[in-house]
Structures are given as C-alpha cells and as structure tokens.
Protein backbone atom coordinates (compact mmCIF):
# COMPACT_ATOMS: atom_id res chain seq x y z
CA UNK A 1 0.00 0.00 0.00
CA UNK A 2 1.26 3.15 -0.70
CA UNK A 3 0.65 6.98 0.88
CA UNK A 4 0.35 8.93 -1.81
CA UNK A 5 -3.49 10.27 -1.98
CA UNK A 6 -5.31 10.10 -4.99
CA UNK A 7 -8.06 12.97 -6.03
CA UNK A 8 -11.42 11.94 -7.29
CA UNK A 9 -13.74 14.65 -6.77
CA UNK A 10 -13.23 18.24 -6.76
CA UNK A 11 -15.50 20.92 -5.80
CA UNK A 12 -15.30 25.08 -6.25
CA UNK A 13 -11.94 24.66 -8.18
CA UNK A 14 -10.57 27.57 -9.35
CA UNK A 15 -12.14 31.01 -10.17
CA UNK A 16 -12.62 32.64 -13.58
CA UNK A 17 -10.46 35.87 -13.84
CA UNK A 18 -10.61 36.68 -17.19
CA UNK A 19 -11.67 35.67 -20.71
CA UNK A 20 -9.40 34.26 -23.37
CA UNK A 21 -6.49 36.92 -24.50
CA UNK A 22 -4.84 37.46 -27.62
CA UNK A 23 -0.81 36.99 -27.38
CA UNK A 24 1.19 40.36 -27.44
CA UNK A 25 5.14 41.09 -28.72
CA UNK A 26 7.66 41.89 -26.53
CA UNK A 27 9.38 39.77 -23.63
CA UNK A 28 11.29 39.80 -20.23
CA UNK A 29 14.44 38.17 -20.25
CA UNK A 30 14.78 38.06 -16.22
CA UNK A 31 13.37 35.75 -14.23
CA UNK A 32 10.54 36.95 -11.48
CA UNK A 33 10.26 34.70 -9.53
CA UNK A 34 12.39 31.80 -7.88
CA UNK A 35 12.11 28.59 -10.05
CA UNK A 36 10.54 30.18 -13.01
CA UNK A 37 11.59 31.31 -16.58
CA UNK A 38 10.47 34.15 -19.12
CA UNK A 39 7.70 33.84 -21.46
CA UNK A 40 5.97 36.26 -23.77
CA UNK A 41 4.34 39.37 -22.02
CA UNK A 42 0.79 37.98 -21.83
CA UNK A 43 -0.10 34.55 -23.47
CA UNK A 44 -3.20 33.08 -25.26
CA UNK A 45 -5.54 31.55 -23.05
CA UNK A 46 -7.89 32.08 -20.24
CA UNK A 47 -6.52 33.81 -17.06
CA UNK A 48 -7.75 32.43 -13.20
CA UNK A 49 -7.41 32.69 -9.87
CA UNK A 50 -6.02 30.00 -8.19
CA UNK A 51 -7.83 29.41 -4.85
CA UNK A 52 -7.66 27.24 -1.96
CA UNK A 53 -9.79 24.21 -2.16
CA UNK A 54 -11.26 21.32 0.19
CA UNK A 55 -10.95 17.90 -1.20
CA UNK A 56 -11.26 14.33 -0.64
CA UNK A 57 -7.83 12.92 0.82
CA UNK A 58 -7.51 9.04 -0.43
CA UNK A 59 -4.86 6.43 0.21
CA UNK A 60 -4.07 4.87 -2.75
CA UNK A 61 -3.62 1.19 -2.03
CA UNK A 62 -2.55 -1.21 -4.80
CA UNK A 63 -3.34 -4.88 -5.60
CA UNK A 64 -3.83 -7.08 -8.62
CA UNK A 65 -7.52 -7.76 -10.63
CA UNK A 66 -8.34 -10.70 -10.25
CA UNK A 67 -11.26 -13.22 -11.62
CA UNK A 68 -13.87 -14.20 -9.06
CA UNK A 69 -14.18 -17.31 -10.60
CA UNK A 70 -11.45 -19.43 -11.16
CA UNK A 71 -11.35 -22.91 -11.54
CA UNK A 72 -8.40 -25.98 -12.22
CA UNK A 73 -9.82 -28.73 -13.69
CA UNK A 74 -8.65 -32.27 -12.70
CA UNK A 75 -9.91 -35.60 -12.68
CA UNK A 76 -10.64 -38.63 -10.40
CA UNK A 77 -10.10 -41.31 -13.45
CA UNK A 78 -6.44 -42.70 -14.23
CA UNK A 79 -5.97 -43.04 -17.88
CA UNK A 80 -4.57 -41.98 -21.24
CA UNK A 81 -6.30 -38.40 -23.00
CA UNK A 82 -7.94 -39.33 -25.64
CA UNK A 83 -9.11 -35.60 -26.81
CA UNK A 84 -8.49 -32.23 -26.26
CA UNK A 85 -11.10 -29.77 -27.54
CA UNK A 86 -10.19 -26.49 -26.80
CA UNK A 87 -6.83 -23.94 -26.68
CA UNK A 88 -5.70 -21.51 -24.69
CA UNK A 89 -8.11 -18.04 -25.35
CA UNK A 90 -10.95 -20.36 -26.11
CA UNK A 91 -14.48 -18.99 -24.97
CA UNK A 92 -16.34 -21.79 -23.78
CA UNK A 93 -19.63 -22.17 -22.16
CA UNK A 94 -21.04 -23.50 -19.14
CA UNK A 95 -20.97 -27.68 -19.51
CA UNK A 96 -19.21 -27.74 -22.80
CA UNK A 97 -16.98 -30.69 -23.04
CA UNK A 98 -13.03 -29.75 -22.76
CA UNK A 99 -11.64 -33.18 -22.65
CA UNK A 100 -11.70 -37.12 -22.70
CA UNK A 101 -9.77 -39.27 -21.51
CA UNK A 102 -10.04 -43.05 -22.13
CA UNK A 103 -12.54 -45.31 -20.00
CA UNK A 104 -12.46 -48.46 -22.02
CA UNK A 105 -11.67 -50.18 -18.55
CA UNK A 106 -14.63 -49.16 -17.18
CA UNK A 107 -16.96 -50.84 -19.63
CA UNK A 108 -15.45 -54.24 -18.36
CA UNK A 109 -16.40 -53.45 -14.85
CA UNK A 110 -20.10 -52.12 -16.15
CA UNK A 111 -20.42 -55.49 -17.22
CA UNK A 112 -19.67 -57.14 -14.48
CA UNK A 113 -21.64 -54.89 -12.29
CA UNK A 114 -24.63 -55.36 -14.20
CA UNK A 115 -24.27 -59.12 -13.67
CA UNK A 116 -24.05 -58.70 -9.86
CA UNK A 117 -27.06 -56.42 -9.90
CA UNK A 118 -28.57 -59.50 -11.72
CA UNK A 119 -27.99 -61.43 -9.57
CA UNK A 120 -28.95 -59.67 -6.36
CA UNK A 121 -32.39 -59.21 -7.96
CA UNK A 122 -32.90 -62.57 -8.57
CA UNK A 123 -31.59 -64.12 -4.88
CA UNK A 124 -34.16 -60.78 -3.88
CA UNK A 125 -36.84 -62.44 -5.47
CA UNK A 126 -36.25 -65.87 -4.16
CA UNK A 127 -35.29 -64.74 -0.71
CA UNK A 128 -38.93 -62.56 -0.86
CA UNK A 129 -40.93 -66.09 -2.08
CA UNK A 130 -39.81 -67.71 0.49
CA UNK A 131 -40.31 -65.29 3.18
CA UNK A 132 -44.11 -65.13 1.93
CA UNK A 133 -44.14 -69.19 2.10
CA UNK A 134 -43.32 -69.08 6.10
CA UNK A 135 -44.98 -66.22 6.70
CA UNK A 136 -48.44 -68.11 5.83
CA UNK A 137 -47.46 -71.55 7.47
CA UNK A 138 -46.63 -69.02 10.84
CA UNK A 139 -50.00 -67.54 10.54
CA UNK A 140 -51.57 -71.16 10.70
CA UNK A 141 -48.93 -72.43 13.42
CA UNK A 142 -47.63 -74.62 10.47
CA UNK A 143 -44.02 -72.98 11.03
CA UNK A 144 -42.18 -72.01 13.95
CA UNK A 145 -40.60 -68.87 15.18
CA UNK A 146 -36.86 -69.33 14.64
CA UNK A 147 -38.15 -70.52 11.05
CA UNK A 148 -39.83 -67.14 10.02
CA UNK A 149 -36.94 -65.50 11.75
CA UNK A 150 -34.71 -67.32 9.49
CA UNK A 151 -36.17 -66.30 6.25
CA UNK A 152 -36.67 -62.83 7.74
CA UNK A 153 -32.89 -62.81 7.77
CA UNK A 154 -32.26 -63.90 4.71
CA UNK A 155 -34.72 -61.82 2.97
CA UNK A 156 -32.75 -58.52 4.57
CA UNK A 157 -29.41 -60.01 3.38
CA UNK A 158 -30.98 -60.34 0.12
CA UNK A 159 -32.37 -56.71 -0.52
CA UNK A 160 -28.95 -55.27 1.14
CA UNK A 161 -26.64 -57.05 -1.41
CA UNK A 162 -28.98 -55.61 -4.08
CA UNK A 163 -28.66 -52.55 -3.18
CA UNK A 164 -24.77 -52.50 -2.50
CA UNK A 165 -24.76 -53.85 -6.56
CA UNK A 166 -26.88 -51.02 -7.62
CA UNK A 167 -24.37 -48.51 -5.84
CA UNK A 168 -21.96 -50.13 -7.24
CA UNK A 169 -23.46 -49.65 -10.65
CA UNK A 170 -23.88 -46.13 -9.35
CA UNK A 171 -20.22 -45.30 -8.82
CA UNK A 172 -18.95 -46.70 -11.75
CA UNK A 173 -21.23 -44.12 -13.36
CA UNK A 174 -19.81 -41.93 -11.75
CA UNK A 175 -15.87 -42.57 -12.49
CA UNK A 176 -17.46 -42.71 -16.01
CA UNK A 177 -18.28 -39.21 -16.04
CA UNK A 178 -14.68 -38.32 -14.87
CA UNK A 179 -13.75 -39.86 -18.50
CA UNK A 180 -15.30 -36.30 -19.66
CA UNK A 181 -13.69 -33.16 -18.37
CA UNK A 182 -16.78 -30.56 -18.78
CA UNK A 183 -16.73 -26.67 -18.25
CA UNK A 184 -18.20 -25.73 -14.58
CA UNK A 185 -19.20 -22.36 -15.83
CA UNK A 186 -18.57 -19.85 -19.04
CA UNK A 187 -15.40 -18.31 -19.42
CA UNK A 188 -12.29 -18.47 -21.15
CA UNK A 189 -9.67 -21.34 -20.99
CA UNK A 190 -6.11 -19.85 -20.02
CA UNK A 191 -4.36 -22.90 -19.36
CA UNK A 192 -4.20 -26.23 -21.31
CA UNK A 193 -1.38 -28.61 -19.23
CA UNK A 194 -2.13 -31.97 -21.46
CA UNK A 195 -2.50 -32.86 -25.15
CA UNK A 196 -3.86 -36.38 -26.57
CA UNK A 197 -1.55 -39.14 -25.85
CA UNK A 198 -1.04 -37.63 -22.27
CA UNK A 199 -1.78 -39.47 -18.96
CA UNK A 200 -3.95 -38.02 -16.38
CA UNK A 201 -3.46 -38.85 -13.35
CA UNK A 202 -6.13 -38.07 -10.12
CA UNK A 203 -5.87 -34.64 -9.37
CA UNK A 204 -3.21 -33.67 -11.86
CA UNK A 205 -4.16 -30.37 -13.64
CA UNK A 206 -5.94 -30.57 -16.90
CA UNK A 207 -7.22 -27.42 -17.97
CA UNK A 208 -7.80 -23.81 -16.39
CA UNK A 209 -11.07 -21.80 -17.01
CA UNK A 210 -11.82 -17.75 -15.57
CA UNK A 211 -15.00 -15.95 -15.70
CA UNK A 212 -13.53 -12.70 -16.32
CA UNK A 213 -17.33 -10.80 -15.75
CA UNK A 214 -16.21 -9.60 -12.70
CA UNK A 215 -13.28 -9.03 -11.43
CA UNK A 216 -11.78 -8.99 -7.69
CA UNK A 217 -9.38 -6.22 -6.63
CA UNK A 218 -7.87 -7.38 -3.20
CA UNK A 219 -5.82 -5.09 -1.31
CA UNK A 220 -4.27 -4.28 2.26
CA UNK A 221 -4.59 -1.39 4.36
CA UNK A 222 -4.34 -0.28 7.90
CA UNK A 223 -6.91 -0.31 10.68
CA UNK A 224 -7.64 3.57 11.03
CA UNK A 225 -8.11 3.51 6.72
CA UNK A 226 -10.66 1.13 6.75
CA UNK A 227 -12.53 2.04 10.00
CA UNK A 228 -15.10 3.85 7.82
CA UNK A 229 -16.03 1.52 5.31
CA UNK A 230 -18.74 -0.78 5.02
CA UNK A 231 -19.74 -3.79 2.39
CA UNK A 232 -21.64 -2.45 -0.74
CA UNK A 233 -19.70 1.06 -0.37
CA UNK A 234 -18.31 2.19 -4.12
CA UNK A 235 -14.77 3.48 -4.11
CA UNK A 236 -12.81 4.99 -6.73
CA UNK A 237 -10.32 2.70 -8.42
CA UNK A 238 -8.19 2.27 -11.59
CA UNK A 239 -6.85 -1.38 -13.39
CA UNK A 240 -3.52 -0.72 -15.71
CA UNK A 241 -4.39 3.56 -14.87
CA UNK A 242 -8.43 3.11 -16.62
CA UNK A 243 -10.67 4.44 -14.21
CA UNK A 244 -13.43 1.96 -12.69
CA UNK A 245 -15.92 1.61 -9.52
CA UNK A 246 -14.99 -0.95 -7.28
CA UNK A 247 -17.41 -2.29 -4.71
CA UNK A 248 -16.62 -3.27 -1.43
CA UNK A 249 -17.23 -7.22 -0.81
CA UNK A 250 -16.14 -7.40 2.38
CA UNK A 251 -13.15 -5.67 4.92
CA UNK A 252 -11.21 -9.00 7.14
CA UNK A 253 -8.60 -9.07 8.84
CA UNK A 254 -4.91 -9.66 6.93
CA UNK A 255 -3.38 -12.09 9.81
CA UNK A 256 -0.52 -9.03 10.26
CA UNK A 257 0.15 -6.54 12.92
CA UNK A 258 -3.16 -4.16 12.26
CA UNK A 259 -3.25 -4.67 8.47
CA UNK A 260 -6.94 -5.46 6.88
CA UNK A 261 -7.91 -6.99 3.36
CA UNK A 262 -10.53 -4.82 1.61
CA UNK A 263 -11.88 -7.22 -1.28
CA UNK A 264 -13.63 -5.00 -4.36
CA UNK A 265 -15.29 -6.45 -7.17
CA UNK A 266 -15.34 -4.92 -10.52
CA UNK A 267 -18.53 -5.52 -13.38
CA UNK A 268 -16.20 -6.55 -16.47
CA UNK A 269 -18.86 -7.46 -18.41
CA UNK A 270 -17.92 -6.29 -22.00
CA UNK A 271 -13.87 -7.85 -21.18
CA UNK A 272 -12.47 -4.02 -21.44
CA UNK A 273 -10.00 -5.84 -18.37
CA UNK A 274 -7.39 -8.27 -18.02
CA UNK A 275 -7.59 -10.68 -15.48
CA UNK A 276 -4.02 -10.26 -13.32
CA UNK A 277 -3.74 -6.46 -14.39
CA UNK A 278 -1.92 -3.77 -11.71
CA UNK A 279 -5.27 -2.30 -10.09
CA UNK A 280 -5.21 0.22 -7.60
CA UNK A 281 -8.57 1.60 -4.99
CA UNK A 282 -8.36 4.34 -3.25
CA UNK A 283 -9.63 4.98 -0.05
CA UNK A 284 -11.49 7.92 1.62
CA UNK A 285 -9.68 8.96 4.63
CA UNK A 286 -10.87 12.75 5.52
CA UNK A 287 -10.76 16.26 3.54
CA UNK A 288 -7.80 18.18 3.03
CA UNK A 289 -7.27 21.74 1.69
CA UNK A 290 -5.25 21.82 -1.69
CA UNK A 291 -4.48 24.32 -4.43
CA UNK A 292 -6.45 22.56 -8.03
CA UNK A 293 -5.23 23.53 -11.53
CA UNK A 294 -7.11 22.40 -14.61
CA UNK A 295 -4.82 20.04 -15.92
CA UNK A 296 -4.71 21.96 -19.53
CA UNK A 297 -3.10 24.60 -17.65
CA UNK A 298 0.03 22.22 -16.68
CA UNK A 299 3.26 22.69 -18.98
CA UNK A 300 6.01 20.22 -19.32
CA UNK A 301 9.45 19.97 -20.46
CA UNK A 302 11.18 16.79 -20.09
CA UNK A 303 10.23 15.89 -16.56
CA UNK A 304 9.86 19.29 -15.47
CA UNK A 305 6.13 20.79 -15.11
CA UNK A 306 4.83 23.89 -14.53
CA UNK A 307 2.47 26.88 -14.71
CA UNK A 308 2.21 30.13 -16.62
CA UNK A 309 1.60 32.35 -13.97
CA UNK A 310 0.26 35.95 -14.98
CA UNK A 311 2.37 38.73 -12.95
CA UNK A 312 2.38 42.51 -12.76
CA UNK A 313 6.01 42.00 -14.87
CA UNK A 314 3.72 39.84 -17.54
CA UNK A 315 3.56 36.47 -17.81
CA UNK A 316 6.20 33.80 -16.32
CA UNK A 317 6.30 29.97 -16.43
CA UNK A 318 6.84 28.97 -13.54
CA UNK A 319 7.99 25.39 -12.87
CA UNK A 320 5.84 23.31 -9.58
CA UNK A 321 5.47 20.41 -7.93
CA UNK A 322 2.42 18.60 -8.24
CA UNK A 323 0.68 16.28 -6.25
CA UNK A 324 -2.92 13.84 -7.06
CA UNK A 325 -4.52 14.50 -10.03
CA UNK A 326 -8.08 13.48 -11.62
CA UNK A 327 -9.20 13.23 -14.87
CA UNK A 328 -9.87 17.17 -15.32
CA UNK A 329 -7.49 18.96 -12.42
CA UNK A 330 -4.38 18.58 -10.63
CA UNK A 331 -3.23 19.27 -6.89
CA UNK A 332 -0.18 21.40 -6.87
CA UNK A 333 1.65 20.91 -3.58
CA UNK A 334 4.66 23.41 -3.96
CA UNK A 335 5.80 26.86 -6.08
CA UNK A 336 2.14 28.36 -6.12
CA UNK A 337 0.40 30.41 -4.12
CA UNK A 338 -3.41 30.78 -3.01
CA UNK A 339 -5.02 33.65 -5.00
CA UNK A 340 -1.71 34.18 -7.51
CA UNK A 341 -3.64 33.89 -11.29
CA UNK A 342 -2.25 31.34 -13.90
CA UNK A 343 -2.82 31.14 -17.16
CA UNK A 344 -4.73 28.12 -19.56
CA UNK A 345 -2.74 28.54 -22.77
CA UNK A 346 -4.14 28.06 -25.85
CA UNK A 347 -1.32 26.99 -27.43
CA UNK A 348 1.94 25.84 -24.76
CA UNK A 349 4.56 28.58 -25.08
CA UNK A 350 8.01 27.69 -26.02
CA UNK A 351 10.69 28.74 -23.46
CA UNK A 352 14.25 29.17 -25.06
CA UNK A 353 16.03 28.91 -21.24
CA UNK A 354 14.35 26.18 -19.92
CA UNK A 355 16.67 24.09 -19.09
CA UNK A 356 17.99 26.99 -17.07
CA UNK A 357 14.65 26.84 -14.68
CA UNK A 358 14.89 24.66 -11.35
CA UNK A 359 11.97 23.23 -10.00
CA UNK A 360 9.72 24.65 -7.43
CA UNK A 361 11.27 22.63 -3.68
C-alpha cells in the first residue's frame, strides 16, 4: 500500500479571472520569480485565480484484478487423453466438453456390475418367495418362530446385497463421467497442461477456465483507513491507470500486525480488463485543503512541469510540484500560491532557457 493520496472529486476549483487573451510582442528576459523562466508578455488563453480548495484525501492502495471465478480442472479417473477440444483463449460455455480421456476399462467393470445387480435381484426375489411361504405356514402355526426369523434374515441379506450392486453400478457411473472433463461455468480457458496421448493422473491439472465478468481487486490497508467503510460502499479505483468503480465485498482481517484486506469487485462485463492487471482503490480517509489547476493549464518539459503564472512584470512559467490528479485537475503541492492567477494557454509557449529553470522545492 502506498501513501500517496489520490483525487477523485473536486469541488469550487478555481475562479474565472478573465476571458481568453490574444498573445502580445515583446518579452522579459529576467526571471521573477524563484524557479521560473520568461515567457511572452501575456499569453493566449484564459486567465484564473487560483484558490484554496477542500478535497477528498484518499490512500491509494494497490493490488492485482483478479477473476472471481477461477477454476483448475482435474480428474478422479487414471488413464490416457484421448481428446483435447479447446486452446488456450478459447471462450467456452457453461458444460461444454473440454476433454476425454479413455474409460475403455470401465466398460469391463459395467459389465460385471450389471451381472451382480442381476444377480442380487434374482436371490431378492427368491429370498422374498420364500419369506411369503413361512410367513403363511406361521400364521396357521404350520411354522415355527426361529423358522420365520430365518427367512426374515435372509430376505434382509438379500435386498442389502442388491442394493450395495446397484451402488456399485452407481459409482462406476460416476468414475465414467470423470472420463469427460466438462466446463463448470462460461469463461475463457487460459491454461491447457495436457495434449492427446497424455496421462492423467487423479488430481493432476488438466485445464484452467476464468470468468472474467467480474473481477476482484484485493488489497491491504491499515486499521484507522478502513474504519469507515462498510460492504456495498463504491470506491474509486483504476486497473492498468483506466478508471473503474470498485465495490466493497467485504473488509477482514490480513493475519498481520493491524493490516486489513478490503476485497472489491469490478462488473467486467464487455472484457475491457485483463484478469491479473496492476489495479489500484483508493480509499477515503478525511478532507484536506489543496491548491487545483485544470490540468490543460500544466506545462512540461522533459520531466519538469509547470504553470504560466500571470504577474504585474507579464507572464512567467513557472515550474511546480504537483501532487494527485483526476481526470480534469491537478493538486499542486509546492511553487504556487493561493489567490496568484495562472494562465490556460491556448497553445503551450516555447521557453528558449528552460533548461535553465529549477523546480519549485
């Protein structure tokens, strides 16, 4: 997790000083002001007041996307694969078949489970006649009681081993459908670890499927960050720098010192992101008061950026540090003032000296 705050949402910017000016001649070959270098006398562009702003102070804390389901498929069956149907990048629905693997072995035992079932039935049947015979010669005092008791006995043997052949017959059914490695759900196949010819062994990985709908951003912050938030909150977030809503699934502890997991999930319906991608959420911790620019107004050379800022001597750039940005403004945490005016160009002046200009400290 890192400290750096991240701005979302920004309210009463800046102010409106002027309308759009036309650029004059002449220039001023000193520098006014620490850190900044000459431009034209007045440039093109709109002219405003910078003023002092409250805004939402984030931590930005970073984690990985992630799919929410996931899922390595193996099998129970020991045998050769027979077929492979699909390749890596493959969309494939829910229940599709993926892969076979040979079961010829298994149609010897059906056989011979179907003959034990046969043969439960029919010592079933007999053991059932011959429960009915005693029970009428009992009923007439033609039989005794250790005789009925008998075939009592032997009927319940007879119906038990019947039906421990017909689960029999049921497992094997089941091992048979291991012979078919089927798709739990729809999604795409990233990994393919056998081709025909292979042997699969129980539990040995087969094939890999994600449902990339929605995705899971899972990251770690500390107690006093995620006092505040609760399960279904939206926070701001951004996978590989594209900005997204993240929900929050659920805040648990991390198992470290007073670190906490805050799970987000992520519609990715249409596929616009990759599973595994850099994400980053950022959470709300307070307001804070910071100077905004409109990020149109931010000039760069190099890795130096800066401001035109509009003085009594004419215009200057003036080269800043900044601090969070959004998608439409930019914190600037040193070499500006509250209530100095800067300057939107319309078109970015060109400075001849500046590579002379130090930035704002």
């Amino acid at each position: 997790m890192t400290s750096t705050k991240t701005l979302f949402s920004t309210v009463a910017l800046v102010t409106v000083a002027g309308l759009s000016l036309t650029a004059c001649s002449g220039g001023n070959d000193e520098h006014t002001a620490s850190g900044a270098t000459p431009v034209p006398a007045a440039v093109a562009g709109t002219a405003m007041v910078v003023r002092d702003t409250v805004i939402d102070a984030t931590i930005a804390a970073s984690g990985v996307a992630e799919p929410i389901q996931q899922a390595t498929l193996s099998t129970k069956l020991m045998g050769t694969v027979t077929a492979v149907l699909v390749h890596e990048g493959d969309v494939v629905r829910s229940g599709q078949t993926l892969l076979r693997i040979d079961a010829r072995d298994l149609t010897a035992k059906s056989a011979q489970v179907g003959a034990s079932i046969a043969d439960a039935q029919a010592m079933q049947r007999e053991a059932a006649t011959q429960a009915a015979r005693i029970r009428a010669l009992y009923a007439d005092s033609a039989a005794t009681r250790a005789q009925l008791d008998a075939v009592e006995t032997g009927l319940a043997r007879a119906e038990a081993g019947l039906r421990a052949a017909q689960a029999a017959s049921g497992e094997l059914d089941a091992m048979r459908s291991y012979a078919t490695v089927i798709a739990p759900f729809g999604g795409v196949v990233t990994f393919r670890a056998v081709d025909p010819g292979a042997f699969a062994a129980p539990g040995a990985p087969l094939i890999t499927v994600q449902d990339g709908s929605t995705l899971r951003i899972r990251v770690s912050a500390a107690g006093d960050a995620v006092r505040s938030l609760t399960r279904g909150q939206t926070l701001a977030a951004t996978i590989d720098g594209t900005s997204v809503s993240a929900v929050i699934e659920g805040v648990v502890p991390a198992g470290a010192g007073n670190l906490f997991t805050v799970n987000a999930t992520v519609a990715n319906r249409t596929g616009a992101h990759r599973s595994g991608s850099a994400a980053m959420v950022s959470i709300p911790v307070g307001r804070e008061h910071a100077l905004l620019v409109p990020n149109a107004a931010i000039v760069r050379e190099g890795d130096l950026t800066g401001v035109i800022v509009r003085t009594t001597a004419g215009d200057e750039r003036r080269w800043v540090r900044l601090g969070v940005s959004s998608l439409t403004h930019t914190a600037v945490s040193s070499g500006l003032k509250a209530g100095e005016t800067i300057v939107v160009p319309t078109v970015v002046p060109t400075s001849t000296s500046a590579t002379s200009a130090k930035a704002a400290t």
